[in-house]
C-alpha atoms as a PDB file:
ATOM      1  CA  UNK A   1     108.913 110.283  99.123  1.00  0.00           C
ATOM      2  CA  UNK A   2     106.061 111.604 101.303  1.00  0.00           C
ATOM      3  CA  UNK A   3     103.824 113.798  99.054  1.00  0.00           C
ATOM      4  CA  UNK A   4     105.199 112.934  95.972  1.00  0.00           C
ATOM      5  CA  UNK A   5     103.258 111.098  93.378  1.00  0.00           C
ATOM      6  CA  UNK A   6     103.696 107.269  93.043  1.00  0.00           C
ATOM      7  CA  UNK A   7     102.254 104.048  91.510  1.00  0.00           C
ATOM      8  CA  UNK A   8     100.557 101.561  93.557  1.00  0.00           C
ATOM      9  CA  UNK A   9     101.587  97.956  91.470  1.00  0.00           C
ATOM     10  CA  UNK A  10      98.059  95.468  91.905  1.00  0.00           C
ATOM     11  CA  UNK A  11      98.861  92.644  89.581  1.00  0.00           C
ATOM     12  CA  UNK A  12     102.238  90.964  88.165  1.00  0.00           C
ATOM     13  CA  UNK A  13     105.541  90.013  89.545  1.00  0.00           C
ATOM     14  CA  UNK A  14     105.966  93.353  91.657  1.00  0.00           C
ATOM     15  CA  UNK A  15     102.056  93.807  92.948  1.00  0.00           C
ATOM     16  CA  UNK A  16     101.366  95.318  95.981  1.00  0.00           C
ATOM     17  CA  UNK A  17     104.642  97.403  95.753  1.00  0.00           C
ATOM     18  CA  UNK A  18     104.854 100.730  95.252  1.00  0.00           C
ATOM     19  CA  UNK A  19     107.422 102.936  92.501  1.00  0.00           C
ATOM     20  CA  UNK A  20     107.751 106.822  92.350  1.00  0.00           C
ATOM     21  CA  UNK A  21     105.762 108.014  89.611  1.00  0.00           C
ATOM     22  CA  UNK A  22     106.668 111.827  89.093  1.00  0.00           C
ATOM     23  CA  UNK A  23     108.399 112.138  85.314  1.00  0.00           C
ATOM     24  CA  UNK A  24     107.620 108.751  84.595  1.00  0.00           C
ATOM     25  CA  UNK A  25     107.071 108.793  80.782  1.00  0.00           C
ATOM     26  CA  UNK A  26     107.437 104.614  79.822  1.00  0.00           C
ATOM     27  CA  UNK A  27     105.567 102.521  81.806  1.00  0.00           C
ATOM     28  CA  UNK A  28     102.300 101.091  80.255  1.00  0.00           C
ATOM     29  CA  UNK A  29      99.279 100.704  81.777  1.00  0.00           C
ATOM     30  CA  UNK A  30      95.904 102.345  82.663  1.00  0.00           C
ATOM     31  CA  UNK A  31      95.053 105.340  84.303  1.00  0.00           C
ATOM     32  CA  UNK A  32      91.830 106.265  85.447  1.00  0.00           C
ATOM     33  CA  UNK A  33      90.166 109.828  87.124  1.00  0.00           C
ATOM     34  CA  UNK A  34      87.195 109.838  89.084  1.00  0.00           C
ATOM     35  CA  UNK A  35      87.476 105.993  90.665  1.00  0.00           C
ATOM     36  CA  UNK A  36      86.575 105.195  94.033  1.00  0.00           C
ATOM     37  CA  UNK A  37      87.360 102.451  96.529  1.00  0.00           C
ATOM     38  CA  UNK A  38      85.149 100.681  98.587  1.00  0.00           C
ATOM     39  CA  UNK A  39      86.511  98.378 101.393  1.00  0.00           C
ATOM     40  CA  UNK A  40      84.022  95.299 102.524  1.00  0.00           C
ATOM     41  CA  UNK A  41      83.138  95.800 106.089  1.00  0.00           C
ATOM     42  CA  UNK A  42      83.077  92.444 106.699  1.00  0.00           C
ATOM     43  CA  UNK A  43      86.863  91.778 106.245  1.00  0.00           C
ATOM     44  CA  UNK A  44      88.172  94.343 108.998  1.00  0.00           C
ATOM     45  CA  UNK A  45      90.657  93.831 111.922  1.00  0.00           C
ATOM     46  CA  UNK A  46      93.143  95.825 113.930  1.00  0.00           C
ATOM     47  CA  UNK A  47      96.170  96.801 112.726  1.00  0.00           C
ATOM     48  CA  UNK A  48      97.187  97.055 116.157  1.00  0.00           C
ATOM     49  CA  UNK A  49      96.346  93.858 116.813  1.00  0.00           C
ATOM     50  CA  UNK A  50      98.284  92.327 113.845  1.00  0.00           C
ATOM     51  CA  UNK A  51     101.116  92.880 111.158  1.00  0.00           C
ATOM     52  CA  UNK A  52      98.815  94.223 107.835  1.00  0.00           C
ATOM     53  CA  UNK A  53      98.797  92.028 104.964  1.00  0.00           C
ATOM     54  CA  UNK A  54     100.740  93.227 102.089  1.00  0.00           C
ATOM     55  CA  UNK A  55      97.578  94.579 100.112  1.00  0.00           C
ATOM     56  CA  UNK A  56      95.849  95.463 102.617  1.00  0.00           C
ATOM     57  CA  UNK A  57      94.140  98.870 103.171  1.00  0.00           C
ATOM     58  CA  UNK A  58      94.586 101.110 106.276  1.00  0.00           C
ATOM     59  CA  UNK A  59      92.292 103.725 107.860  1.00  0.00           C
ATOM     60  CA  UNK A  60      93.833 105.762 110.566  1.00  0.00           C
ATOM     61  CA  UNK A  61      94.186 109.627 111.149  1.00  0.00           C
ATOM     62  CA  UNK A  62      93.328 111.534 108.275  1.00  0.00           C
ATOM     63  CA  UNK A  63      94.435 108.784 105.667  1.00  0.00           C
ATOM     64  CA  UNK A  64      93.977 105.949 103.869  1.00  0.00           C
ATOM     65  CA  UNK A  65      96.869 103.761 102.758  1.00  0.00           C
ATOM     66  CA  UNK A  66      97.393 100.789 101.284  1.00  0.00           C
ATOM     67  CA  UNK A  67     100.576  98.340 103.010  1.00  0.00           C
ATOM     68  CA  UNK A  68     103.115  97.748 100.210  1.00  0.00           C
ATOM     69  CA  UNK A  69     106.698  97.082  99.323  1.00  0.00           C
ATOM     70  CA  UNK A  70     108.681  99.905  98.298  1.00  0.00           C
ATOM     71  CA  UNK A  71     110.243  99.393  95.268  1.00  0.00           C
ATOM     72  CA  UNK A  72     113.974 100.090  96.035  1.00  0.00           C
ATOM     73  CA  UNK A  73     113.936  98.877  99.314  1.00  0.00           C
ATOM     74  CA  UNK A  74     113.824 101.567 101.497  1.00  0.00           C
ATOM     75  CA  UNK A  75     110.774 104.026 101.999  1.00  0.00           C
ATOM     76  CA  UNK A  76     107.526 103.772 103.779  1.00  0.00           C
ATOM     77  CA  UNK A  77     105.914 100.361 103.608  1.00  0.00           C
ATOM     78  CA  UNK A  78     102.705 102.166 102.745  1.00  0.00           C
ATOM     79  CA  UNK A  79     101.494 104.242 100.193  1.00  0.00           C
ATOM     80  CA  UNK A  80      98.997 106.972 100.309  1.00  0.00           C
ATOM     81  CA  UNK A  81      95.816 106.828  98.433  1.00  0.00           C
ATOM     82  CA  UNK A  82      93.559 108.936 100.154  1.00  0.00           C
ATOM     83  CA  UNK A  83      94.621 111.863 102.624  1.00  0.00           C
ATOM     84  CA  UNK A  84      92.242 114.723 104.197  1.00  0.00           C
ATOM     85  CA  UNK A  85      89.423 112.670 104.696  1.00  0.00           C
ATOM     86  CA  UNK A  86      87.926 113.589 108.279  1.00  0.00           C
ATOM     87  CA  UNK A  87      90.172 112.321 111.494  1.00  0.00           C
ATOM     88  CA  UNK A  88      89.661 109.204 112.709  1.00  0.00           C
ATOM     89  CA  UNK A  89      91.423 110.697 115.981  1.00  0.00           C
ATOM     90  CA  UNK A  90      93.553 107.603 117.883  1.00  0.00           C
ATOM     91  CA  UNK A  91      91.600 104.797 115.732  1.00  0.00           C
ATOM     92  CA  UNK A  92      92.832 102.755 112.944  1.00  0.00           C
ATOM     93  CA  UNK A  93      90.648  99.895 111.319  1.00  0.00           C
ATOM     94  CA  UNK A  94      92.335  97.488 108.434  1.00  0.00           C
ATOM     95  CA  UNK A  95      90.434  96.023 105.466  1.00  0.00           C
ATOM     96  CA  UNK A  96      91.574  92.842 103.645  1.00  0.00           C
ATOM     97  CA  UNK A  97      89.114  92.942 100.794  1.00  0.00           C
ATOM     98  CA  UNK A  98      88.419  96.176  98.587  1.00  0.00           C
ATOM     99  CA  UNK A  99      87.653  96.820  95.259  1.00  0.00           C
ATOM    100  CA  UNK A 100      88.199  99.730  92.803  1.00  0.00           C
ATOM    101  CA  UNK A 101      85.193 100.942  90.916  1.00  0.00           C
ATOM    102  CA  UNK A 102      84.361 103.386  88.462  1.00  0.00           C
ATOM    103  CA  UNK A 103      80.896 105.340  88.569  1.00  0.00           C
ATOM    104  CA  UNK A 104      77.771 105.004  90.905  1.00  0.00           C
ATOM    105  CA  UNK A 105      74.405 103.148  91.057  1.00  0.00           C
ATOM    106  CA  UNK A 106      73.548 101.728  87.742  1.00  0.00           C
ATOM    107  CA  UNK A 107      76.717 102.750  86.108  1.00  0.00           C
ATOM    108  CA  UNK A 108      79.068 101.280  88.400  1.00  0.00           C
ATOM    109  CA  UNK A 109      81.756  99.188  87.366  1.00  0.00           C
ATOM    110  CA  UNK A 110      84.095  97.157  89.470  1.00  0.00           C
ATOM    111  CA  UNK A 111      87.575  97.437  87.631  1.00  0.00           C
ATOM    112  CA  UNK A 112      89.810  95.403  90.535  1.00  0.00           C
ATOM    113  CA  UNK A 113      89.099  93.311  93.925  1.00  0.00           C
ATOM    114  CA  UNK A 114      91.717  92.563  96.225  1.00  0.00           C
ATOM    115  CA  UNK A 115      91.097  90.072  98.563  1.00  0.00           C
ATOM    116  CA  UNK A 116      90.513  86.450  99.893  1.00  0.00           C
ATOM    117  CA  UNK A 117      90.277  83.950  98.241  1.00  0.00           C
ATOM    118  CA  UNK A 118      91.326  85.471  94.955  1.00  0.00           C
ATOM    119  CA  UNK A 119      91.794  88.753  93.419  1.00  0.00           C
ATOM    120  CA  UNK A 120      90.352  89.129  90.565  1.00  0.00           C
ATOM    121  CA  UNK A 121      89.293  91.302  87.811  1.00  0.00           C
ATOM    122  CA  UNK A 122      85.967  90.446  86.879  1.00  0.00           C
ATOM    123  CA  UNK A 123      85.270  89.197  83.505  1.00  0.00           C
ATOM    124  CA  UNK A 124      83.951  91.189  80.479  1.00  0.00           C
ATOM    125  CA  UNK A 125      80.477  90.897  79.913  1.00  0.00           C
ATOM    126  CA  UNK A 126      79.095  90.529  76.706  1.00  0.00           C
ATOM    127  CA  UNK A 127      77.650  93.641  76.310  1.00  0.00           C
ATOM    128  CA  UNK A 128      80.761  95.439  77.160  1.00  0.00           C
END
């Protein structure tokens, strides 16, 4: 599966596992371009050190992945979301809380957390 296209699951019976996505024509849900994901600093630790989390996002090399379940049980037990970013050479740093978000500054919006104690997506507002 490495390089091919796939769907990271975040909520429902199968989150945090992963499904090859290429020619898939009848799932529902959303897609969005342009998002970003921001990790919170303050929930890092060594993957070294311990087992990732299922959910959990990975820094290390040139990559960012996210630990997850592959779907038919076998694959990796990560999935790609980020490659070519600038090497992090021999070290790796883990994040347990992250969020997705759309847009910068004012027109940010968070779309999904992951994390302690809950994940969440945060509620509608009313001007939304």
């Amino acid at each position: 599966m490495q390089g091919r296209p796939a769907a990271f699951i975040l909520t429902g019976p199968q989150r945090f596992s992963w499904h090859p996505s290429e020619g898939a024509d009848c799932w529902s849900g959303l897609v969005f371009s342009s998002i970003r994901i921001e990790m919170d600093e303050s929930s890092a630790f060594s993957p070294q050190s311990i087992q990732p989390p299922l959910g959990s996002l990975v820094r290390e090399g040139t990559s960012l992945v996210a630990r997850a379940t592959p779907s038919e049980f076998r694959g990796s037990n990560t999935v790609v979301l980020e490659k070519d970013l600038p090497s992090a050479g021999q070290l790796s740093v883990g994040f347990r809380r992250w969020q997705v978000v759309l847009g910068h500054g004012t027109e940010k919006r968070v779309l999904f957390k992951v994390g302690e104690p809950t994940d969440s997506v945060p509620p509608m507002s009313e001007e939304q």
